[in-house]
ModelCIF file with pLDDT and N, C-alpha, C, O atoms, coordinates in Angstrom:
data_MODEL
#
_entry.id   MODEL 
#
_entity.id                         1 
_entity.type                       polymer 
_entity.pdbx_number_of_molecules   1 
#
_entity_poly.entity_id                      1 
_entity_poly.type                           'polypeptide(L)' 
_entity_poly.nstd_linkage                   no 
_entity_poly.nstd_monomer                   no 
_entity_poly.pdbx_seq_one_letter_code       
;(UNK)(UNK)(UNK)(UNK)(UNK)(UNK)(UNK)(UNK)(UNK)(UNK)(UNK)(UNK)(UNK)(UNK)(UNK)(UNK)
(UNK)(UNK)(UNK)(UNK)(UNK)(UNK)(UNK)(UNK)(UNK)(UNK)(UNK)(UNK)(UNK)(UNK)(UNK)(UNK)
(UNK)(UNK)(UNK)(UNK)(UNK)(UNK)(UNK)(UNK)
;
_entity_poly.pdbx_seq_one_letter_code_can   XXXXXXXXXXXXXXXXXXXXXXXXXXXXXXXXXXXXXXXX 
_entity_poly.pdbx_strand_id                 A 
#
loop_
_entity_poly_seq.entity_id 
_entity_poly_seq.num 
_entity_poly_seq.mon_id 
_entity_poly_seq.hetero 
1 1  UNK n 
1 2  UNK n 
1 3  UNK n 
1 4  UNK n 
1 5  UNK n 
1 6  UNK n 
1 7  UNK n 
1 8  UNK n 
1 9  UNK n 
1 10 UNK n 
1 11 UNK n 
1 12 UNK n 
1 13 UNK n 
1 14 UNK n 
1 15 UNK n 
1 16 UNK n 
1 17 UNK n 
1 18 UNK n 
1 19 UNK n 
1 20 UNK n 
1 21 UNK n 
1 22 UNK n 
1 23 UNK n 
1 24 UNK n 
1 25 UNK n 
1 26 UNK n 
1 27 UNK n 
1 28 UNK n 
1 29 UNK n 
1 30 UNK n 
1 31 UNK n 
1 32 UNK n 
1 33 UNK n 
1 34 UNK n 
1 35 UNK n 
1 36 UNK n 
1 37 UNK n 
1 38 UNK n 
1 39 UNK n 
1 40 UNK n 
#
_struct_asym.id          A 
_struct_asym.entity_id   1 
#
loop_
_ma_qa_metric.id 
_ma_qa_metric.mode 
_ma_qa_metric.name 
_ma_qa_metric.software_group_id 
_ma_qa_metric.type 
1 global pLDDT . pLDDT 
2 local  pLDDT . pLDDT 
#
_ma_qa_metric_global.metric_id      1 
_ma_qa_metric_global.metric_value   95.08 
_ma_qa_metric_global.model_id       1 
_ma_qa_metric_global.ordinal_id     1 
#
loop_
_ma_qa_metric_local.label_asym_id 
_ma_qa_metric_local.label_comp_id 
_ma_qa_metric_local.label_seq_id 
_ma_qa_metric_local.metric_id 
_ma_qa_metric_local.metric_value 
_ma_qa_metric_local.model_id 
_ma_qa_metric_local.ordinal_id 
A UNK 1  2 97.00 1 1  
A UNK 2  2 96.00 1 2  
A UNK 3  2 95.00 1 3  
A UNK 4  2 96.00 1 4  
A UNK 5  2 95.00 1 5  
A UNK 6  2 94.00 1 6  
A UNK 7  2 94.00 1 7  
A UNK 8  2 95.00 1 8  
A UNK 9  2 91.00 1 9  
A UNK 10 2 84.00 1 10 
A UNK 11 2 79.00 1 11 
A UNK 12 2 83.00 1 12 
A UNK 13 2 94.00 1 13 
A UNK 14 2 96.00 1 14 
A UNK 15 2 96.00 1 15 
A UNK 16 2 96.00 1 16 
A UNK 17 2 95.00 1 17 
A UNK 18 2 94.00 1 18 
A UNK 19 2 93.00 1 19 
A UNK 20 2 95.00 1 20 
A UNK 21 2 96.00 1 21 
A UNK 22 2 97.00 1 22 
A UNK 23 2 96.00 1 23 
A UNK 24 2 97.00 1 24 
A UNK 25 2 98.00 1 25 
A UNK 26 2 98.00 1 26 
A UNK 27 2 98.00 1 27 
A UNK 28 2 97.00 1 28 
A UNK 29 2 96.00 1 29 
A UNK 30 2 97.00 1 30 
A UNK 31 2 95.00 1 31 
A UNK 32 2 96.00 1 32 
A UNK 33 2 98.00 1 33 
A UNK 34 2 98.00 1 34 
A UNK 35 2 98.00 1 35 
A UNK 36 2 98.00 1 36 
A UNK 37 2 98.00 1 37 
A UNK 38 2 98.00 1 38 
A UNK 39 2 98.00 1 39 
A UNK 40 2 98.00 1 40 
#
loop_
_atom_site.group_PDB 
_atom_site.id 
_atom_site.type_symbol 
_atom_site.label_atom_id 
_atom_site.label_alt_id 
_atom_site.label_comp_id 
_atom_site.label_asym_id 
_atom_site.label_entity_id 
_atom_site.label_seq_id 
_atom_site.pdbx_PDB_ins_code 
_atom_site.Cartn_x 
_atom_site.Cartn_y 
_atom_site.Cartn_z 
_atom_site.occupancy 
_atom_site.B_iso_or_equiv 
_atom_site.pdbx_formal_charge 
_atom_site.auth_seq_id 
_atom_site.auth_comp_id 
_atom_site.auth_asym_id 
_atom_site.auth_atom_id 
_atom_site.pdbx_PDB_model_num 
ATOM 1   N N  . UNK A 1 1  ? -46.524 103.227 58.349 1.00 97.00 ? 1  UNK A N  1 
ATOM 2   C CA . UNK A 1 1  ? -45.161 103.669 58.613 1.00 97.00 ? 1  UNK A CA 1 
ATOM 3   C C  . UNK A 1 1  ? -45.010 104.106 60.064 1.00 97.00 ? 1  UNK A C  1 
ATOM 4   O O  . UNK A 1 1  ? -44.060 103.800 60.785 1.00 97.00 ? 1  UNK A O  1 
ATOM 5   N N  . UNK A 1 2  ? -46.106 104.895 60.429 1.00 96.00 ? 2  UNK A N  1 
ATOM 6   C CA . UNK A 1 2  ? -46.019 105.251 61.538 1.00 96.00 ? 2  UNK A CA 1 
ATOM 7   C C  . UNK A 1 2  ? -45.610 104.424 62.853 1.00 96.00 ? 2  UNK A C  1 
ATOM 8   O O  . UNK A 1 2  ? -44.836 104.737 63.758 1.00 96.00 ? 2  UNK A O  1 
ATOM 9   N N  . UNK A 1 3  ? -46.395 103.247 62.661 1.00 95.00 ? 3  UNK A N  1 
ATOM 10  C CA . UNK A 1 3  ? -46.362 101.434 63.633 1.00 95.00 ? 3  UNK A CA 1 
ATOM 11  C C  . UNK A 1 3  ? -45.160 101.473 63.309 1.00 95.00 ? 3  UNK A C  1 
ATOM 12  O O  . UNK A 1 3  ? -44.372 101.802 64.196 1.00 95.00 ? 3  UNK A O  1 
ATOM 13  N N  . UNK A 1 4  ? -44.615 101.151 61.931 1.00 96.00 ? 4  UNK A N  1 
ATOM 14  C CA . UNK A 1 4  ? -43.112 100.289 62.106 1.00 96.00 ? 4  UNK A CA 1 
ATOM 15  C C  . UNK A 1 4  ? -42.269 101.239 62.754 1.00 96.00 ? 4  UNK A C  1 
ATOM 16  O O  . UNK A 1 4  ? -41.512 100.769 63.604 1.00 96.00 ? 4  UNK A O  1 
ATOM 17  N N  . UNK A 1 5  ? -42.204 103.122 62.440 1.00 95.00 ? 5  UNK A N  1 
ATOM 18  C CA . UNK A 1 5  ? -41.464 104.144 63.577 1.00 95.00 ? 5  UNK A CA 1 
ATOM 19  C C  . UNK A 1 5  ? -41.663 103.613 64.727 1.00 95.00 ? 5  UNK A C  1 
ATOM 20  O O  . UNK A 1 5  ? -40.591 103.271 65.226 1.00 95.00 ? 5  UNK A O  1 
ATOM 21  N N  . UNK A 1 6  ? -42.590 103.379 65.400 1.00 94.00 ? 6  UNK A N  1 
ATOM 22  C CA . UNK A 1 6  ? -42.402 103.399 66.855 1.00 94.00 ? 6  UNK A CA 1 
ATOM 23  C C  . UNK A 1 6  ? -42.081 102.019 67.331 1.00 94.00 ? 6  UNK A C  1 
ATOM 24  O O  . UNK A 1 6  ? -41.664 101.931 68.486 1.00 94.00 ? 6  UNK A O  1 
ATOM 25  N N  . UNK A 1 7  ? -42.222 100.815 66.549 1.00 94.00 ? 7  UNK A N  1 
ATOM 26  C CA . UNK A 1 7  ? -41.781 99.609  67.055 1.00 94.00 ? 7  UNK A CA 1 
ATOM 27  C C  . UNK A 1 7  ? -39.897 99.525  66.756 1.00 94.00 ? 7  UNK A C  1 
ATOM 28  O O  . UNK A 1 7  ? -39.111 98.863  67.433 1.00 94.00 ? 7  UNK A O  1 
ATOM 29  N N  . UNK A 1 8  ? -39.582 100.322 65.666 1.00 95.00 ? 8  UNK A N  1 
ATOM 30  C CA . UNK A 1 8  ? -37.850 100.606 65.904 1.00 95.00 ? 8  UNK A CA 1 
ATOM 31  C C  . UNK A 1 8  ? -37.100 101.305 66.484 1.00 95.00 ? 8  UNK A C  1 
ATOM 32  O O  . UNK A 1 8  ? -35.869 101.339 66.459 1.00 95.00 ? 8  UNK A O  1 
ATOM 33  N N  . UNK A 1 9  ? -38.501 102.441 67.545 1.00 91.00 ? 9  UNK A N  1 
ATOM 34  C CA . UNK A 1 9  ? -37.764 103.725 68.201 1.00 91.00 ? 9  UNK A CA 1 
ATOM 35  C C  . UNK A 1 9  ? -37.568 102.969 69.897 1.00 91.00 ? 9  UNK A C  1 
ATOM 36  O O  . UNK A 1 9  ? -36.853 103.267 70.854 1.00 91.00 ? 9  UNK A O  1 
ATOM 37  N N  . UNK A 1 10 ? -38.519 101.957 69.676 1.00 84.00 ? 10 UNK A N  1 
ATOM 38  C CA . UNK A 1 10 ? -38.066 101.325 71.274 1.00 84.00 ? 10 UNK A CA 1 
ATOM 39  C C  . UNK A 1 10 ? -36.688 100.186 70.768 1.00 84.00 ? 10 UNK A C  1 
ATOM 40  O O  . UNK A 1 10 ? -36.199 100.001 69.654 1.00 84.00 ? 10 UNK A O  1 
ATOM 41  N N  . UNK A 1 11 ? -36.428 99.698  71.835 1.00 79.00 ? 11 UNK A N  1 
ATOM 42  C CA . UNK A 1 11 ? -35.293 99.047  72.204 1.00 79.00 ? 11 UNK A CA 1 
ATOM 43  C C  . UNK A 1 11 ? -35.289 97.373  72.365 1.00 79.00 ? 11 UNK A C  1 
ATOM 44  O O  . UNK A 1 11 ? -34.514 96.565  72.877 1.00 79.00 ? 11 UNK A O  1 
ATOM 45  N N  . UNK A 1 12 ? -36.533 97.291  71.674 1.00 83.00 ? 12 UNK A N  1 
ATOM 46  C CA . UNK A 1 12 ? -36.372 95.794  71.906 1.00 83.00 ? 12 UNK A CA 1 
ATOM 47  C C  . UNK A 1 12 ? -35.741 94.754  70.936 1.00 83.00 ? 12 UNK A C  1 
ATOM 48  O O  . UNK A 1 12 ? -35.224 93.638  70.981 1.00 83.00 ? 12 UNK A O  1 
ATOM 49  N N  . UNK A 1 13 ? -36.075 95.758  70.002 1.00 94.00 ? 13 UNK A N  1 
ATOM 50  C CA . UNK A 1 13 ? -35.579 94.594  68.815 1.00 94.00 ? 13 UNK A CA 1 
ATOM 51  C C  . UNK A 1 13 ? -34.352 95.413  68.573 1.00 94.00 ? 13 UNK A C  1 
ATOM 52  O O  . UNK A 1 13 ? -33.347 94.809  68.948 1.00 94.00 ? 13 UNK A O  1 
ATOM 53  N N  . UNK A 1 14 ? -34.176 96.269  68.207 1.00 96.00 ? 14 UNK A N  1 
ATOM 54  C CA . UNK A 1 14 ? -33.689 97.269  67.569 1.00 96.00 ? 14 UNK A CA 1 
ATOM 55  C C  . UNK A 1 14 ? -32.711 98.796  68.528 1.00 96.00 ? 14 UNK A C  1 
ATOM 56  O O  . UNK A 1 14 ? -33.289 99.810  68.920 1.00 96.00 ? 14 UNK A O  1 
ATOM 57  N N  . UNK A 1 15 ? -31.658 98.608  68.643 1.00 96.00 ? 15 UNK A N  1 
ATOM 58  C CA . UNK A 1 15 ? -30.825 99.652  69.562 1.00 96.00 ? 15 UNK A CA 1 
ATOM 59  C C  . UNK A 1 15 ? -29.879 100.483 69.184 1.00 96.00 ? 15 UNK A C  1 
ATOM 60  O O  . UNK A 1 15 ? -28.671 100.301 69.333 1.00 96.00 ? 15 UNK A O  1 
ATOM 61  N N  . UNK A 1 16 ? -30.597 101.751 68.508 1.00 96.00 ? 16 UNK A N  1 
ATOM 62  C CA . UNK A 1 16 ? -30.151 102.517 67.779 1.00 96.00 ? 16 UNK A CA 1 
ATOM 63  C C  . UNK A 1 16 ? -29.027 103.264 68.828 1.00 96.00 ? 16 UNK A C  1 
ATOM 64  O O  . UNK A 1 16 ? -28.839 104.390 68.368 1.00 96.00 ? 16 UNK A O  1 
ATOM 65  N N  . UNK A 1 17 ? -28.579 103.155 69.504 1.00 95.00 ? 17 UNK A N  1 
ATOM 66  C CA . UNK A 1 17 ? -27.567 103.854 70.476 1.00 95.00 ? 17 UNK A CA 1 
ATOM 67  C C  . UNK A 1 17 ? -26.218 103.514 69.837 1.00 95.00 ? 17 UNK A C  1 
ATOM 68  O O  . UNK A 1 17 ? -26.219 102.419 69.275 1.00 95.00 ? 17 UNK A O  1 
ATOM 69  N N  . UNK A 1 18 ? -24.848 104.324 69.782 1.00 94.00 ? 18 UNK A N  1 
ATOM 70  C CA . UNK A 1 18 ? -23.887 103.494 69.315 1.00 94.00 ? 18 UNK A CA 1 
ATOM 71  C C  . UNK A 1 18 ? -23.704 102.840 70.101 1.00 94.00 ? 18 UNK A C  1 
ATOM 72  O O  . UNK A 1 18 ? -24.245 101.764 69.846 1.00 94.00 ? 18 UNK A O  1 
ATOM 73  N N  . UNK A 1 19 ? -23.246 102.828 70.954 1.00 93.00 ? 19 UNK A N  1 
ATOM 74  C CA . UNK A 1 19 ? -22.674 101.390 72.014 1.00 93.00 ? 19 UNK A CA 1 
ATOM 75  C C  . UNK A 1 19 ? -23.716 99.745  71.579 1.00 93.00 ? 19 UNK A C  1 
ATOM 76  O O  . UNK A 1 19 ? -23.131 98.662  71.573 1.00 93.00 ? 19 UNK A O  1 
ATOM 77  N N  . UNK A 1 20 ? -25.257 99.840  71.251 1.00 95.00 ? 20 UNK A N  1 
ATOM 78  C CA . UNK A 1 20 ? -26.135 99.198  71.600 1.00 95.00 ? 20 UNK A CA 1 
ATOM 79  C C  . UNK A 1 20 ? -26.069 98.339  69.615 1.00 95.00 ? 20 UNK A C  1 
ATOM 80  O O  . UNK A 1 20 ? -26.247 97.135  69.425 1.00 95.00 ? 20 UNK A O  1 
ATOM 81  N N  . UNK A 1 21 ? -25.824 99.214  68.645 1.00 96.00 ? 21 UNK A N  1 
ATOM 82  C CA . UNK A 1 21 ? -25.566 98.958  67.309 1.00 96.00 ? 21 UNK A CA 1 
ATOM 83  C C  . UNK A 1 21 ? -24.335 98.457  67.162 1.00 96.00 ? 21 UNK A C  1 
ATOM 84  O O  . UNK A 1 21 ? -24.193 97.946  66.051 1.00 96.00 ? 21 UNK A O  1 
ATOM 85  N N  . UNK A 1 22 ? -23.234 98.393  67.961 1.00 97.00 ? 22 UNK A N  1 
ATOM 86  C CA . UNK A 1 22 ? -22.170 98.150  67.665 1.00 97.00 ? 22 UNK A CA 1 
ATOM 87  C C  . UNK A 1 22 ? -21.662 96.589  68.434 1.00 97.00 ? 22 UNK A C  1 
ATOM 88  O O  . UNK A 1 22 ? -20.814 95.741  68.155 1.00 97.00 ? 22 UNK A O  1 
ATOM 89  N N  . UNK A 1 23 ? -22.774 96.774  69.625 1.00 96.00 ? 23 UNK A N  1 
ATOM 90  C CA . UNK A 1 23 ? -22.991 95.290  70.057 1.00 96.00 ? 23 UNK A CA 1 
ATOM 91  C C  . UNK A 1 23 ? -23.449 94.548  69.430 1.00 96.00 ? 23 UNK A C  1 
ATOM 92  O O  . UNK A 1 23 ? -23.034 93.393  69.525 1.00 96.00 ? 23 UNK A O  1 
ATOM 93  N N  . UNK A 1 24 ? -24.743 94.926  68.300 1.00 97.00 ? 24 UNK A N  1 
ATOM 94  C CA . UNK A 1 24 ? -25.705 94.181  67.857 1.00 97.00 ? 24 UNK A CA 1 
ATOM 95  C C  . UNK A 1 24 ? -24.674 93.303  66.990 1.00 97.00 ? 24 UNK A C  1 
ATOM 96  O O  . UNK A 1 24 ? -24.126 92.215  67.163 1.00 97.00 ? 24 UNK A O  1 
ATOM 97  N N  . UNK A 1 25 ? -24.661 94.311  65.942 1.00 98.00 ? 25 UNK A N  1 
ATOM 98  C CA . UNK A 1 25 ? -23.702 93.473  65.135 1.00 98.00 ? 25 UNK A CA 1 
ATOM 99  C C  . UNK A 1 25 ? -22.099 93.097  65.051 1.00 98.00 ? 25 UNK A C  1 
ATOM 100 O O  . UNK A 1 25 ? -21.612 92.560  64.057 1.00 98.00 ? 25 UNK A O  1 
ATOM 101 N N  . UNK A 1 26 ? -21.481 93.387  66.013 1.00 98.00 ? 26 UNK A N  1 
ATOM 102 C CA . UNK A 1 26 ? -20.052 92.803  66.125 1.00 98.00 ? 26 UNK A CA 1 
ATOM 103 C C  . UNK A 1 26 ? -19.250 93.462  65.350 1.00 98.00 ? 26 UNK A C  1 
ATOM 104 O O  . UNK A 1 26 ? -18.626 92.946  64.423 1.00 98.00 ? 26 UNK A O  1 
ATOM 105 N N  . UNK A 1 27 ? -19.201 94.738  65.693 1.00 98.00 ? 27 UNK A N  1 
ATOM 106 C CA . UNK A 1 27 ? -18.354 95.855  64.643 1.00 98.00 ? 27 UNK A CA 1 
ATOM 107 C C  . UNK A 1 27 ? -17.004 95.982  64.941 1.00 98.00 ? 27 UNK A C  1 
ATOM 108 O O  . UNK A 1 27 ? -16.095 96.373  64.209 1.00 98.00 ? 27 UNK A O  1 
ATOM 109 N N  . UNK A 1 28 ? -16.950 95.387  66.778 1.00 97.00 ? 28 UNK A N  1 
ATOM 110 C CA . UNK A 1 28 ? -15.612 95.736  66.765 1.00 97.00 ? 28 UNK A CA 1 
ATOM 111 C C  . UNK A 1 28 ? -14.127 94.919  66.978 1.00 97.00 ? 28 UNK A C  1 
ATOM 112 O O  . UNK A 1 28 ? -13.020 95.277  67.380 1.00 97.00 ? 28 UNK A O  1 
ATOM 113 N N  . UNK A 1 29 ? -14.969 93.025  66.267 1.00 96.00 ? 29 UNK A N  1 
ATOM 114 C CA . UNK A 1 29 ? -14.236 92.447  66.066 1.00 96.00 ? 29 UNK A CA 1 
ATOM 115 C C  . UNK A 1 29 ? -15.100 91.363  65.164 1.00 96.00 ? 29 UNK A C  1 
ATOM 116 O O  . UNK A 1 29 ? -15.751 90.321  65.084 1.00 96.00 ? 29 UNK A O  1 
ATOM 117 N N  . UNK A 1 30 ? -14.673 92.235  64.716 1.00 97.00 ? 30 UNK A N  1 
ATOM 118 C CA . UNK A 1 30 ? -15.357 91.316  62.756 1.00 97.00 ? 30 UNK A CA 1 
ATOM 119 C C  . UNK A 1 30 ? -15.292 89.651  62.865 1.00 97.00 ? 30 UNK A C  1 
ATOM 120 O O  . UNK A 1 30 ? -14.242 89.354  63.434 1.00 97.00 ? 30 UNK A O  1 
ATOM 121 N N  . UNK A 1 31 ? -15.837 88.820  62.615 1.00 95.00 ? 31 UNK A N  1 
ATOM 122 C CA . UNK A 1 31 ? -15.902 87.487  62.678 1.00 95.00 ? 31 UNK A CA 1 
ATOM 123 C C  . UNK A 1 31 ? -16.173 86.865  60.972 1.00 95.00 ? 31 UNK A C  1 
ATOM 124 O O  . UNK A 1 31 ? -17.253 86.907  60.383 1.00 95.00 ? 31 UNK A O  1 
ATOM 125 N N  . UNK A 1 32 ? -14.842 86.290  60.414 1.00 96.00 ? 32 UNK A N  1 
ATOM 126 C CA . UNK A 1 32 ? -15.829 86.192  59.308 1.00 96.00 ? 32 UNK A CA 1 
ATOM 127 C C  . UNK A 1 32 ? -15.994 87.237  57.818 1.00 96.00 ? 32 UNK A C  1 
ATOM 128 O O  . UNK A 1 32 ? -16.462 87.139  56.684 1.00 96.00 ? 32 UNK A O  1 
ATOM 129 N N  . UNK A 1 33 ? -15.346 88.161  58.593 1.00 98.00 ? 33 UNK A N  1 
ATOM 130 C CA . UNK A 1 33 ? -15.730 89.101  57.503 1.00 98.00 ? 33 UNK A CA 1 
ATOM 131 C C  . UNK A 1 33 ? -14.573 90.248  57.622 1.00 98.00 ? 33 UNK A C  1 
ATOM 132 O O  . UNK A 1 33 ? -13.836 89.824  58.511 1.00 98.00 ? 33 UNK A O  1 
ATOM 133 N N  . UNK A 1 34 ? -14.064 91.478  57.163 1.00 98.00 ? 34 UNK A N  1 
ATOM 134 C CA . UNK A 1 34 ? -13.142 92.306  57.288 1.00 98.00 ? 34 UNK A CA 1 
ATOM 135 C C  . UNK A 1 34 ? -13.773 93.528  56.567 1.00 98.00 ? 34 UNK A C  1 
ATOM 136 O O  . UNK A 1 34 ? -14.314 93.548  55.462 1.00 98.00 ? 34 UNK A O  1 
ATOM 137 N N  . UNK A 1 35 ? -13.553 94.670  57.563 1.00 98.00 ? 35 UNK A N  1 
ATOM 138 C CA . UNK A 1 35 ? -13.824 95.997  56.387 1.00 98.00 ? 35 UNK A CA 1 
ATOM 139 C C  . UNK A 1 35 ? -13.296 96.224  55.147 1.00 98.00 ? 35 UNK A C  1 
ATOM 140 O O  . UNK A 1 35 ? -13.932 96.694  54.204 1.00 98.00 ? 35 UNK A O  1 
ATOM 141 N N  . UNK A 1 36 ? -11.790 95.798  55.121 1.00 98.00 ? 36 UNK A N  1 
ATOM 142 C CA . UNK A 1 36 ? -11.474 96.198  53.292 1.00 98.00 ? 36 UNK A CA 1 
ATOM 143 C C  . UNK A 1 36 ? -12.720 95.434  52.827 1.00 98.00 ? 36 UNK A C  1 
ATOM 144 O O  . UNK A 1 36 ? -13.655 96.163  52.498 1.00 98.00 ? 36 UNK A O  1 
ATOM 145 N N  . UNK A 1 37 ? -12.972 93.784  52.709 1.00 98.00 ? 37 UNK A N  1 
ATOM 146 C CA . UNK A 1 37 ? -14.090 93.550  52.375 1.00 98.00 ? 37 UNK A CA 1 
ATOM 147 C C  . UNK A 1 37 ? -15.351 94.330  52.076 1.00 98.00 ? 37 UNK A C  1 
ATOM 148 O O  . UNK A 1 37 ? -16.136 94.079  51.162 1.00 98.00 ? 37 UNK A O  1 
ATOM 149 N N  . UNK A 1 38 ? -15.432 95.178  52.842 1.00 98.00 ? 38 UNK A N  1 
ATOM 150 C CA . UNK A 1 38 ? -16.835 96.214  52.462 1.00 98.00 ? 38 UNK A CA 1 
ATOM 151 C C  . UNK A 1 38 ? -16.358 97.358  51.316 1.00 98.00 ? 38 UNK A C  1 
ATOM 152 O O  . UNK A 1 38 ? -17.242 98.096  50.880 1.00 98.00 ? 38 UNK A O  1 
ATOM 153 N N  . UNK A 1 39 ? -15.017 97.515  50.835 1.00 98.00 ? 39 UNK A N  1 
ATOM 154 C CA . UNK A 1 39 ? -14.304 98.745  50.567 1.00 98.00 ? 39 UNK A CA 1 
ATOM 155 C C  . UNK A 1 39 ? -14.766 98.595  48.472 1.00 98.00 ? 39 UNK A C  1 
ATOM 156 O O  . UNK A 1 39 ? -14.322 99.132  47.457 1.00 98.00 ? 39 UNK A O  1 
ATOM 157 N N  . UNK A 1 40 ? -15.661 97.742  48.720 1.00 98.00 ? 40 UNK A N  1 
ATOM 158 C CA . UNK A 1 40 ? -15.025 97.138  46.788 1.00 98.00 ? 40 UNK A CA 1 
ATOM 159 C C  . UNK A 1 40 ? -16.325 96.459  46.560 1.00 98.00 ? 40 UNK A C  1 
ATOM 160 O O  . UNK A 1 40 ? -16.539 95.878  45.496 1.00 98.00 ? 40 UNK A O  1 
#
């Protein structure tokens, strides 16, 4: 557990920052998909 903590606390794969999570996955123009969608 310890390995997989520190390989998600760096930034390579993985960018826990909001700005850096919100890039990752395209939160702030949904493609494909819509939040009511998530609501149900």
């Amino acid at each position: 557990d310890a390995h997989l903590q520190e390989a998600l606390s760096g930034k390579d794969l993985f960018d826990f920052r909001p700005a850096g999570l919100i890039a990752d996955l395209g939160l702030l123009k949904p493609h494909g998909w819509s939040y009511r969608e998530t609501a149900a």
